[in-house]
N, C-alpha and C. Protein backbone atom coordinates (compact mmCIF):
# COMPACT_ATOMS: atom_id res chain seq x y z
N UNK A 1 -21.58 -40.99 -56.35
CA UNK A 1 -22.64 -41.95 -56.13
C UNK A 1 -22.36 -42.80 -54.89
N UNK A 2 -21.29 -43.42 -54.63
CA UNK A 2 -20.77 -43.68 -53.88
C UNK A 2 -20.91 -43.22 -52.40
N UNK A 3 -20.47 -42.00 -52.40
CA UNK A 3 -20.83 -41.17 -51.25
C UNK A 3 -22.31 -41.18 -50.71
N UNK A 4 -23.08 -41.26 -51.70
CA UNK A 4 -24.72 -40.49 -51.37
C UNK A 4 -24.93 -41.78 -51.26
N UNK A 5 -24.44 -42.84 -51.34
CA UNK A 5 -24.90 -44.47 -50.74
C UNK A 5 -24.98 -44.70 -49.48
N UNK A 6 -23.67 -44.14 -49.36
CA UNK A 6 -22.68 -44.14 -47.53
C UNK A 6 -23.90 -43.08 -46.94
N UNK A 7 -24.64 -42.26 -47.35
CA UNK A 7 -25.13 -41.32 -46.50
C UNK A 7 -26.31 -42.13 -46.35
N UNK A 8 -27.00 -42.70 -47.16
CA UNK A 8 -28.01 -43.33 -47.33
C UNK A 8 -28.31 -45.00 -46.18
N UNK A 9 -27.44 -45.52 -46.50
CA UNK A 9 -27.08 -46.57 -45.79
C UNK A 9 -26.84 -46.12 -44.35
N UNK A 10 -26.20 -44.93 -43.66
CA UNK A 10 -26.09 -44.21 -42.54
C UNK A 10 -27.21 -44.25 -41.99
N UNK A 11 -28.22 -43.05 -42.76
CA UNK A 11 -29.63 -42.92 -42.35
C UNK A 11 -30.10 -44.27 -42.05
N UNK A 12 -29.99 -44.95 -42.54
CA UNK A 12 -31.10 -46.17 -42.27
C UNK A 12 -30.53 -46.97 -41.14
N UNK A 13 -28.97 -46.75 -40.87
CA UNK A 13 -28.27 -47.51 -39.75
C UNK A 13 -27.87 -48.58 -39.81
N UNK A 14 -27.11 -48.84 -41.35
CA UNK A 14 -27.04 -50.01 -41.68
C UNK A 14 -25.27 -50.10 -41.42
N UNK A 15 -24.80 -48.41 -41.66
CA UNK A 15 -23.50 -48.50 -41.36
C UNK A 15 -23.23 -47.77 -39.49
N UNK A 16 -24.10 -47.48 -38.97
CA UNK A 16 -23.76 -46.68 -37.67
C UNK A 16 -23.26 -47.93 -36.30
N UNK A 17 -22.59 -47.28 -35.89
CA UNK A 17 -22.21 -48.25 -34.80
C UNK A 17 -22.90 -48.75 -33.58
N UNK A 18 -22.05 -49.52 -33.42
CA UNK A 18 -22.76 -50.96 -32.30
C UNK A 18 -23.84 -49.89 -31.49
N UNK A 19 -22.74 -48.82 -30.38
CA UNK A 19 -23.55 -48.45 -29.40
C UNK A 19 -24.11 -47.11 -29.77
N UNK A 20 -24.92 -46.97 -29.10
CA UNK A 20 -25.69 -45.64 -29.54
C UNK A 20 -25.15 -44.60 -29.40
N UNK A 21 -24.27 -43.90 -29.03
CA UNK A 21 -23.42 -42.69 -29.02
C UNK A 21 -21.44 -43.28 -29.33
N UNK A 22 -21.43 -43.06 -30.12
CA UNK A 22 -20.03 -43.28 -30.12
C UNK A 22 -19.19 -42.38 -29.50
N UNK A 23 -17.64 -42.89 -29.45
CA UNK A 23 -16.87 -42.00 -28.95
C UNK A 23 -16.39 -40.01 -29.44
N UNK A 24 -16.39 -39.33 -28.36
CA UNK A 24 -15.95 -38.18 -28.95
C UNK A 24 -15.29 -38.09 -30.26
N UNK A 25 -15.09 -36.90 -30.94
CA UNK A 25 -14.27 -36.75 -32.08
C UNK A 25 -12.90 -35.81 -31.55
N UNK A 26 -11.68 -36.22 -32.29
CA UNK A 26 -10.73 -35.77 -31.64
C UNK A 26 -10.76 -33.86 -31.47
N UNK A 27 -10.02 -33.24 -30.68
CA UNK A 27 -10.06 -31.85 -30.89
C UNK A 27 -9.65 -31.24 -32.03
N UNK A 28 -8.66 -32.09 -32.70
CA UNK A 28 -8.57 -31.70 -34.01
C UNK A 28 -9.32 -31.82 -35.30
N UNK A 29 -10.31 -32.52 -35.19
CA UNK A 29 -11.35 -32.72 -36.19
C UNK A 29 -12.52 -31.70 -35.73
N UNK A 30 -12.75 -31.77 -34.52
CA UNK A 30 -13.79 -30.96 -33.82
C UNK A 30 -13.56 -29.13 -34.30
N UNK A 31 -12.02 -29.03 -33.79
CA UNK A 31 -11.71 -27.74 -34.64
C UNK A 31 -11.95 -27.31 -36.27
N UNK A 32 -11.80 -28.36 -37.18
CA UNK A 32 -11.97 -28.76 -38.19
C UNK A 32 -13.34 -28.21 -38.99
N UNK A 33 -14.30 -29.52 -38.11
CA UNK A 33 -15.24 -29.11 -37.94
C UNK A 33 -16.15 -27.81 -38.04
N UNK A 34 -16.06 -26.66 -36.60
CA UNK A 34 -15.89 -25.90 -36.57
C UNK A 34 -15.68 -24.93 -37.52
N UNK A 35 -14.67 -24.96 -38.15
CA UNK A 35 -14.00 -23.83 -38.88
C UNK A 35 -14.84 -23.84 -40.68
N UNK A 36 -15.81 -25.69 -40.53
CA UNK A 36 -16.25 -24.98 -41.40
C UNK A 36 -17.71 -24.46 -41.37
N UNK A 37 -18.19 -24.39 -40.17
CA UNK A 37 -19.10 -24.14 -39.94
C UNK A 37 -19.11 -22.41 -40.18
N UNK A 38 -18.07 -22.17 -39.44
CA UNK A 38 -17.58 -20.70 -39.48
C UNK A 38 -17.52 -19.70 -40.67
N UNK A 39 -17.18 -20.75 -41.73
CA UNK A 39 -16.81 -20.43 -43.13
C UNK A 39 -18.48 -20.11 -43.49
N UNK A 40 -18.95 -21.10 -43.59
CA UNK A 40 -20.46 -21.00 -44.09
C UNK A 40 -21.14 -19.77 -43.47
N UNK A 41 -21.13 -19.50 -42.15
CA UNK A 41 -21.32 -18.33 -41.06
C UNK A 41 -21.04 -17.04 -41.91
N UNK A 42 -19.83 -16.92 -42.42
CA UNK A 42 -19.10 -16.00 -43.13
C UNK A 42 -19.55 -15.84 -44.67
N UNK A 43 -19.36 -17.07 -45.44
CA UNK A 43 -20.13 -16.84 -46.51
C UNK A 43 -21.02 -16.07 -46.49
N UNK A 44 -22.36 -16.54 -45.67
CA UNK A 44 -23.91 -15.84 -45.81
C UNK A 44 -23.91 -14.47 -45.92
N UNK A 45 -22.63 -14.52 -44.25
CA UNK A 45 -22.90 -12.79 -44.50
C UNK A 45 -22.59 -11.77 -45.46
N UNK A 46 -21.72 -12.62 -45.89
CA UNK A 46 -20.79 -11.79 -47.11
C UNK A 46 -21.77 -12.02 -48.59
N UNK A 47 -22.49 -12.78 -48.57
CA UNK A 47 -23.62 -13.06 -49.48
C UNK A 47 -22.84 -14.01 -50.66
N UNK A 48 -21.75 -14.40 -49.88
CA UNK A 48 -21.03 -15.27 -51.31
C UNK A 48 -21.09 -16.20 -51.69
N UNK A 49 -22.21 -16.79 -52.58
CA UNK A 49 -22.46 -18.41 -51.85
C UNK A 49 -21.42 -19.49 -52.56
N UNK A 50 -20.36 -18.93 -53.32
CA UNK A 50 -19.07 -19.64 -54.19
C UNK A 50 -18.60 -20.24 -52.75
N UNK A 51 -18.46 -18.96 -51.75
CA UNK A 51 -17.78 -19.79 -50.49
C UNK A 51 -18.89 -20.32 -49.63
N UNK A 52 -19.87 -20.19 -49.97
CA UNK A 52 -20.82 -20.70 -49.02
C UNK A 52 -20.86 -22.51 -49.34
N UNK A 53 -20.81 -23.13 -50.65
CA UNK A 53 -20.93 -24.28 -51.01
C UNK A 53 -18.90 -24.63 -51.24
N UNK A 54 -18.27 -23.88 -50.99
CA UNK A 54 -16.87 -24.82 -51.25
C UNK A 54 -16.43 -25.65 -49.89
N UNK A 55 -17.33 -26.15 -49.04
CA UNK A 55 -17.07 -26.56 -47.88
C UNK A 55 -17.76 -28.28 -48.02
N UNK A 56 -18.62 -28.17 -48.98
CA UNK A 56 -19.53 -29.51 -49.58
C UNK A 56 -18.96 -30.26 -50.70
N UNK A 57 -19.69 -31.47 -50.62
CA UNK A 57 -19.35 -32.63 -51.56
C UNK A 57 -20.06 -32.28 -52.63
N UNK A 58 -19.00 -32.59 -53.74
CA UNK A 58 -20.04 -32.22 -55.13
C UNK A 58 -21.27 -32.62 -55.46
N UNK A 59 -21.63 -33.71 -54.36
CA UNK A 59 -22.83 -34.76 -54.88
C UNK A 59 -23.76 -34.21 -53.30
N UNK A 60 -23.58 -32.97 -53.15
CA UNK A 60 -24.36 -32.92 -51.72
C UNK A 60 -25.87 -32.20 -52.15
N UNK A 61 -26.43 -33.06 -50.99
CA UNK A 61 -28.01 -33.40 -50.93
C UNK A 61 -28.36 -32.05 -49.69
N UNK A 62 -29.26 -30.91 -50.00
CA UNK A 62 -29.45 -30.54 -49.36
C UNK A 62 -31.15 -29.90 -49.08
N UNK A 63 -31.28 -29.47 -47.53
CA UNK A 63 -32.64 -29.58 -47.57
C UNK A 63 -33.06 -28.78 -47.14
N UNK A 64 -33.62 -27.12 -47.75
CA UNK A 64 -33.99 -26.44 -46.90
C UNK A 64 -35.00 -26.38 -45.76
N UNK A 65 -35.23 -25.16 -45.27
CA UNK A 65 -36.53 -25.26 -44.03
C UNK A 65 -37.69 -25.08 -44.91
N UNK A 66 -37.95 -24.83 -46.05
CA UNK A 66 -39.37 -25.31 -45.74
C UNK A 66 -39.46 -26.36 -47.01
N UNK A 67 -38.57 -27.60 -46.81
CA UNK A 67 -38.68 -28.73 -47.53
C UNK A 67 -37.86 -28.91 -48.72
N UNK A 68 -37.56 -27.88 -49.36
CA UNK A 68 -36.71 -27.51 -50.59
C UNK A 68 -35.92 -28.53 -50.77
N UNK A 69 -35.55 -29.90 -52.17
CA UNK A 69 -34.15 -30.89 -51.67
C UNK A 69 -33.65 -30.33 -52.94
N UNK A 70 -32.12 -30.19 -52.94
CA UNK A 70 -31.23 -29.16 -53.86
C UNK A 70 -30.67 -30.28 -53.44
N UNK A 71 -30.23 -31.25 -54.82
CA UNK A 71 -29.04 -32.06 -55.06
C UNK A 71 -27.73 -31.47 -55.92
N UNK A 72 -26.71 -31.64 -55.11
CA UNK A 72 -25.59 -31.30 -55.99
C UNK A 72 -24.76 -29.65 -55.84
N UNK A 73 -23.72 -29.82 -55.47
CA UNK A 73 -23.13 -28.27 -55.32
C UNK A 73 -23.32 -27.12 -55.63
N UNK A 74 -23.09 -27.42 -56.98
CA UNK A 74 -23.78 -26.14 -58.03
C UNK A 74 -25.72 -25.98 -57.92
N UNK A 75 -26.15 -27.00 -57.86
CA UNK A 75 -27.53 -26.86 -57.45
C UNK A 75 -27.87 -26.07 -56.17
N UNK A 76 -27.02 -26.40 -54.93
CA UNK A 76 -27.04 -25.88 -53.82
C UNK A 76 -26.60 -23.93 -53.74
N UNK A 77 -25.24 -24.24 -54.79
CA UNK A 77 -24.97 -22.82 -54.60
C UNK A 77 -25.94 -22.06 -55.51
N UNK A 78 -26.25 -22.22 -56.51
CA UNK A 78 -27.51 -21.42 -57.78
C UNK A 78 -28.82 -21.02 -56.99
N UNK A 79 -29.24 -22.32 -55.59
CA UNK A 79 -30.54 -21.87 -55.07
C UNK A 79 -30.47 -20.74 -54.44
N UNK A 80 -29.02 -21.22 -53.34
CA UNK A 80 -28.95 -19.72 -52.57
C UNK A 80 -28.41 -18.63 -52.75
N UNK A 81 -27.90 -18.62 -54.06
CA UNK A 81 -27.48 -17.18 -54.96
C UNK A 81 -29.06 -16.47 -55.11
N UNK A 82 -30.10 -17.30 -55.54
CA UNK A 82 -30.61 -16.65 -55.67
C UNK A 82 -31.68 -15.64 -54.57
N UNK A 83 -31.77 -16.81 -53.60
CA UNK A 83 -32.31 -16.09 -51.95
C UNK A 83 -31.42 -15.34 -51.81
N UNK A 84 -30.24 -15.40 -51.92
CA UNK A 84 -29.33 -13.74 -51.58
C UNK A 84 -29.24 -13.03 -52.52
N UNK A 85 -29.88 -12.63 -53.37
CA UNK A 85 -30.46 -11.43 -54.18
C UNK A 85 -31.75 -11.39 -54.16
N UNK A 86 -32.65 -11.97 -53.23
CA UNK A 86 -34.12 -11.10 -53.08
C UNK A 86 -34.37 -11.97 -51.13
N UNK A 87 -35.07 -12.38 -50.93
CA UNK A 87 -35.30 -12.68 -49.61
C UNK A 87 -34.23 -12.51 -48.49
N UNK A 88 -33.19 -12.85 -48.91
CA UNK A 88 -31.93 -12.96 -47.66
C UNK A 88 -31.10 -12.20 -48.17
N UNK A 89 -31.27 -10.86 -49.00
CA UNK A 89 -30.17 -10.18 -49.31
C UNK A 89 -29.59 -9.03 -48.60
N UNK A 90 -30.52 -9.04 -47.21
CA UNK A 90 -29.84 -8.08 -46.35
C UNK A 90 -29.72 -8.92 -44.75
N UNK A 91 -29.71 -10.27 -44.48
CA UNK A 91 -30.09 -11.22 -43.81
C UNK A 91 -28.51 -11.51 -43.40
N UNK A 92 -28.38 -11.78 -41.78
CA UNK A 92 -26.94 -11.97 -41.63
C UNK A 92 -27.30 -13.26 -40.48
N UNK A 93 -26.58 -14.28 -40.75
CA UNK A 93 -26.61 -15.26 -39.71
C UNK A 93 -25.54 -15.03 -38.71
N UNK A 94 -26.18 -14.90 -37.36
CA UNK A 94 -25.28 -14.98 -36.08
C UNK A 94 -25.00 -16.53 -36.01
N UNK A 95 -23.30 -16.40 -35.41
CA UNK A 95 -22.77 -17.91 -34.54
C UNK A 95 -23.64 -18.63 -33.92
N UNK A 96 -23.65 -20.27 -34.34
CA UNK A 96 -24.38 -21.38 -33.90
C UNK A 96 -24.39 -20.75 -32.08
N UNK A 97 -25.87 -20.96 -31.87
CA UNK A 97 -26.19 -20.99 -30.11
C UNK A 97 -25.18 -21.98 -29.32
N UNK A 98 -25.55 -23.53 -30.18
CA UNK A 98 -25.02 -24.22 -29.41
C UNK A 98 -24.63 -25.30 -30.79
N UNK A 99 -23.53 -26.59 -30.66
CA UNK A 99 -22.94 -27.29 -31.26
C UNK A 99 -22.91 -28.81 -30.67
N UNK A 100 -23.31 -29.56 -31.68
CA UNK A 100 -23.19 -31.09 -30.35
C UNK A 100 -22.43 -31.57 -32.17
N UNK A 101 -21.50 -32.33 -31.96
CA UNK A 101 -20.46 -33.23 -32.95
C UNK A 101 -20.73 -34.67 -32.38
N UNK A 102 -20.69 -35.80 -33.34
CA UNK A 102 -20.99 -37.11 -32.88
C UNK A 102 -20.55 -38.24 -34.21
N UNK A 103 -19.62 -38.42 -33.88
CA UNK A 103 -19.00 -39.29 -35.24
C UNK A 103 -20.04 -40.85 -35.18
N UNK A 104 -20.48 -41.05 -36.41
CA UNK A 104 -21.42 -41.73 -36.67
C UNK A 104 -20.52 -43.04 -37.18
N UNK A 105 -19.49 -42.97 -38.01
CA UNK A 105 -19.29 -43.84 -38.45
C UNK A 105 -17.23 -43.40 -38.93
N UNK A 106 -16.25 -43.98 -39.17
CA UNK A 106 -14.88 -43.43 -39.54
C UNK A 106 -15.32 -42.73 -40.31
N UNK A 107 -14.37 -41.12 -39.87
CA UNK A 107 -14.69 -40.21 -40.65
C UNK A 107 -15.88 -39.43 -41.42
N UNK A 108 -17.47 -40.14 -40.12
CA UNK A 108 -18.48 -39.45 -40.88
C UNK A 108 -18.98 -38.76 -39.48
N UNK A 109 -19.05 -37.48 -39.49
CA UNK A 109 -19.52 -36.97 -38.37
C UNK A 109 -20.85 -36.25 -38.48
N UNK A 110 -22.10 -36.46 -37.34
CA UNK A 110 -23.10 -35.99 -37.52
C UNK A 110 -22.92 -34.31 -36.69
N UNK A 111 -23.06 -33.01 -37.44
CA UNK A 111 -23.67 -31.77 -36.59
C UNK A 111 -24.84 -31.57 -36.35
N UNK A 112 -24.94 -31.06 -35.30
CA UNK A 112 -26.43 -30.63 -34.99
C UNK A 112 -26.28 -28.82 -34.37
N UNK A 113 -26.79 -28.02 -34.80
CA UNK A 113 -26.35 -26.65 -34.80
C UNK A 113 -27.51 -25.79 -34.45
N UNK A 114 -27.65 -24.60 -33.69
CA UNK A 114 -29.24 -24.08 -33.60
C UNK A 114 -28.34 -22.88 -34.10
N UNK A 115 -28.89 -21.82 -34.94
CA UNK A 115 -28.38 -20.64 -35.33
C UNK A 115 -29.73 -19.59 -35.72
N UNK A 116 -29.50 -18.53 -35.62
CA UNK A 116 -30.19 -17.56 -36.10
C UNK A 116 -29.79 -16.62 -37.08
N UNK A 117 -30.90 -16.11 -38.16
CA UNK A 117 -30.98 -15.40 -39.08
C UNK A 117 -31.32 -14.04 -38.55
N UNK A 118 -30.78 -12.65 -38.64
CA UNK A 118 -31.29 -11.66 -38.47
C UNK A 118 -31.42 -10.59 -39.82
N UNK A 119 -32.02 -9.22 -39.44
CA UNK A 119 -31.81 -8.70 -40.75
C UNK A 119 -32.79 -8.37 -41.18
N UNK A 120 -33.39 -8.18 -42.81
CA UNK A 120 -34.79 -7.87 -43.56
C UNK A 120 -34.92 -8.86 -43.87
N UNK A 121 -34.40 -10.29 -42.98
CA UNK A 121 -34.74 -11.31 -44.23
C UNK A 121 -36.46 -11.36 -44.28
N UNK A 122 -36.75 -11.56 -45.56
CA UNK A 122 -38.34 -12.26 -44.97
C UNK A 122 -38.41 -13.23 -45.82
N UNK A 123 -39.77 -14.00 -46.28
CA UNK A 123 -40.11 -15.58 -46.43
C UNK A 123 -40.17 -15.19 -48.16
N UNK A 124 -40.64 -16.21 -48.58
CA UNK A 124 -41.10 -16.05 -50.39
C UNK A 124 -42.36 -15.20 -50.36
N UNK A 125 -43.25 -15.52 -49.35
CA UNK A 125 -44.45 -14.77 -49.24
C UNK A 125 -44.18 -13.16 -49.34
N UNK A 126 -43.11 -12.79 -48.52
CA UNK A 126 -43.00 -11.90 -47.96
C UNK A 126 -43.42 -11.51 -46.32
N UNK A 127 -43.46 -12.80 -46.17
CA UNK A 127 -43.53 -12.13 -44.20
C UNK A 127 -42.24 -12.61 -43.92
N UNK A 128 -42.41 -12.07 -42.46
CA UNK A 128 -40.50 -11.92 -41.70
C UNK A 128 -40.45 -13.36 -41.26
N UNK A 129 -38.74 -13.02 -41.65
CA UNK A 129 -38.68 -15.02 -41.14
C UNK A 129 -38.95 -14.95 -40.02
N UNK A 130 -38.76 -16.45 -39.75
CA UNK A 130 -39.16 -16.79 -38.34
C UNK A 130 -37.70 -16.04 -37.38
N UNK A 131 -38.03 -15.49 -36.21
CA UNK A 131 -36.82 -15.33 -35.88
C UNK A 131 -36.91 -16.44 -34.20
N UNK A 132 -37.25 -17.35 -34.23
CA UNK A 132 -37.02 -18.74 -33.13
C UNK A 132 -36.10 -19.35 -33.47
N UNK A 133 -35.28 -19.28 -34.86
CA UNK A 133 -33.63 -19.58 -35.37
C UNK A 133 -34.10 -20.88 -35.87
N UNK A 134 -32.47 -21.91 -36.13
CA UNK A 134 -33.13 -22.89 -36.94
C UNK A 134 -32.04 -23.81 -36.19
N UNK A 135 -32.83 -25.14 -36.50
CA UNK A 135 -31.53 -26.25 -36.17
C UNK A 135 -31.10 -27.20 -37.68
N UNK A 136 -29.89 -26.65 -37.81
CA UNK A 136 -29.33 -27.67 -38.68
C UNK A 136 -28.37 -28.63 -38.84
N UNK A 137 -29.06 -29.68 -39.30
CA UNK A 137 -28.02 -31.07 -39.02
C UNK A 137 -27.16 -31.19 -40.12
N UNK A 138 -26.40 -31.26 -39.81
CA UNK A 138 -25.03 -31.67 -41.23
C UNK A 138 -24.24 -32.99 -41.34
N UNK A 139 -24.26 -33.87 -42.33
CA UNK A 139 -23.02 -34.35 -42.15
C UNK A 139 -22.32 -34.71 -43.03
N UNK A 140 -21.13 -34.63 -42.37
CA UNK A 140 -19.73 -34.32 -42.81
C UNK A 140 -18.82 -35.83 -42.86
N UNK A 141 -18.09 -35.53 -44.10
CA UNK A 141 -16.96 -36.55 -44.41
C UNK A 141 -15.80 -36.12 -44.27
N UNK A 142 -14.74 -37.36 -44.00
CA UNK A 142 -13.30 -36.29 -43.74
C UNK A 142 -12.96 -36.65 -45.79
N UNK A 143 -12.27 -36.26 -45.84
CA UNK A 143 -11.95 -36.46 -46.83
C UNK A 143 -10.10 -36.29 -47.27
N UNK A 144 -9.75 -36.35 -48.56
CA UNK A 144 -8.12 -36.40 -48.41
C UNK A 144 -8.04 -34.63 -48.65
N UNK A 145 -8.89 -33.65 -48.73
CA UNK A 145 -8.89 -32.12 -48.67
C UNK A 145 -9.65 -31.58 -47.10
N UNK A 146 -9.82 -32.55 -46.52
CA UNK A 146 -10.67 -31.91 -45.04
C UNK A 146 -11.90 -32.28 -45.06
N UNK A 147 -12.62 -32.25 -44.03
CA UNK A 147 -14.08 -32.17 -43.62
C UNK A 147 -14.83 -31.27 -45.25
N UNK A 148 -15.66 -31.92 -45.56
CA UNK A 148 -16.85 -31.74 -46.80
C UNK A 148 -18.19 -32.17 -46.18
N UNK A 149 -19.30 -30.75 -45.96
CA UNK A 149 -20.61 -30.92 -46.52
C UNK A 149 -21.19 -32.68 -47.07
N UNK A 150 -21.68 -33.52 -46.53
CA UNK A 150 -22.17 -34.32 -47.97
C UNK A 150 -23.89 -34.39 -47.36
N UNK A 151 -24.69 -33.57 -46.68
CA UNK A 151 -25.86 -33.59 -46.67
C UNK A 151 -26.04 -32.68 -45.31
N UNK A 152 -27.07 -31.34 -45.51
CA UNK A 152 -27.88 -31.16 -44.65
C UNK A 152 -29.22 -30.57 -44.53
N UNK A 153 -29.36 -30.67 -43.81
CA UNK A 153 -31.11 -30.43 -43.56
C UNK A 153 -31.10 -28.95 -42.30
N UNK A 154 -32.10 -28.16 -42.62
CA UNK A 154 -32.31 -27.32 -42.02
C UNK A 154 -33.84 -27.06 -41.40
N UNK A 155 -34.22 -26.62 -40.18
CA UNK A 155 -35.69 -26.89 -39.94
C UNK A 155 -35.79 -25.40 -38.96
N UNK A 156 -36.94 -24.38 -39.50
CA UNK A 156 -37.38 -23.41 -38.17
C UNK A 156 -37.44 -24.26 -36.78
N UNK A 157 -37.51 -23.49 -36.03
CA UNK A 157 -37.62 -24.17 -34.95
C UNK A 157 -38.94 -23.20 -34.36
N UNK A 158 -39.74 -23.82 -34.21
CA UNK A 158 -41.54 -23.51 -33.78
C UNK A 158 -41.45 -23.49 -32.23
N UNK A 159 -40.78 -22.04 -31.86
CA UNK A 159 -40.78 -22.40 -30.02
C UNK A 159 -41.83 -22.10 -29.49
N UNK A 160 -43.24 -22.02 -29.98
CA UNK A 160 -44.45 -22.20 -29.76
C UNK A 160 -44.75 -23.88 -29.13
N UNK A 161 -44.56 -24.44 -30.38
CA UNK A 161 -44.34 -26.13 -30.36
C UNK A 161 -43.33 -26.69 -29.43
N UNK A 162 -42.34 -26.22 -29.39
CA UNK A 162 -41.50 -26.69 -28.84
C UNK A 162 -41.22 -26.57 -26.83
N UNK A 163 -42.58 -25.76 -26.72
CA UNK A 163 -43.07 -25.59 -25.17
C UNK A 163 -43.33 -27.02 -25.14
N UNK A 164 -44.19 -27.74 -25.94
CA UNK A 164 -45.07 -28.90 -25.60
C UNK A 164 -44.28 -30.58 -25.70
N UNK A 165 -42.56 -29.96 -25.93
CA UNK A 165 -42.00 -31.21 -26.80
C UNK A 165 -42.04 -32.38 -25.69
N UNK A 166 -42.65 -33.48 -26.36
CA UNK A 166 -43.14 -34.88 -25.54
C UNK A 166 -41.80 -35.30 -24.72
N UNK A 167 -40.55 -35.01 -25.54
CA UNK A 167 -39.17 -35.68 -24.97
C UNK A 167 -38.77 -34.81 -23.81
N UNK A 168 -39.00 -33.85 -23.75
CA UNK A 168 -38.10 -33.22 -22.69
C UNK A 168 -38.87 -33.40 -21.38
N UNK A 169 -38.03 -33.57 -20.52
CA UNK A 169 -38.42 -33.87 -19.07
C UNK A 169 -39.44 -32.89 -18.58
N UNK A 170 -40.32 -33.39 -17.79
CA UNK A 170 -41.55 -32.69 -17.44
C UNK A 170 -40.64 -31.70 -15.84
């Protein structure tokens, strides 16, 4: 409970720091990091989602792409056991495109990740996923066992839409 406070209080910026980008995270957390990103990478493909969720907080809040919120580990791993026995059961995620790390607060680091799904995956409908990949934000606690999952969110990325995005420099 505790934890999902700290995440909560984060979001709203009640705990994030003074300046708007804080300092790097060391290379050793960054590796850290990393490795469990890698793990999850590996899980999918292997369709195992025991290792796909042993990288998360028991109390983790998660959010798929098309809105889905799965509270709780075992909640998280039961959803995507079951997408990897019908929609994503021949579906292999390639290595994050790109990686930006940004410690938000001691020991809470925000990911931001673009990755792609390849494969037969297709949707609940049955059409093919999107293949414009996805960006997912994670974040992570250190903890006294390592870096833990305690919330992420996942979103298609609409590179239709994303021709028109207001932020990026003209």
């Amino acid at each position: 409970m505790r934890l999902r406070l700290a995440v909560i209080l984060l979001a709203a910026g009640v705990l994030a720091p003074a300046s708007p980008r804080a300092e790097p995270i060391s290379p050793e957390d960054a590796a850290a990091i990393r490795a469990v990103i890698d793990r999850q990478t590996d899980a999918w493909n292997r369709h195992d989602m025991d290792a796909f969720v042993a990288d998360t907080t028991p109390d983790v809040d998660w959010v798929n792409i098309v809105g889905m919120h799965w509270e709780g580990r075992d909640t998280v791993r039961r959803a995507h056991a079951v997408m990897h026995k019908g929609f994503f059961a021949y579906s292999r995620m390639l290595p994050p495109d790109a990686l930006e790390l940004r410690e938000i607060a001691p020991n809470v680091v925000v990911a931001v990740l673009q990755n792609h799904i390849e494969g037969a995956a297709t949707t609940p409908s049955g059409e093919p996923y999107p293949t414009g990949g996805n960006i997912l934000t994670l974040v992570l606690v250190k903890t006294d066992s390592g870096w833990r999952i305690a919330h992420a969110h996942n979103t298609t990325i609409d590179r239709q839409a994303a021709q028109h995005d207001p932020a990026r420099a003209p």
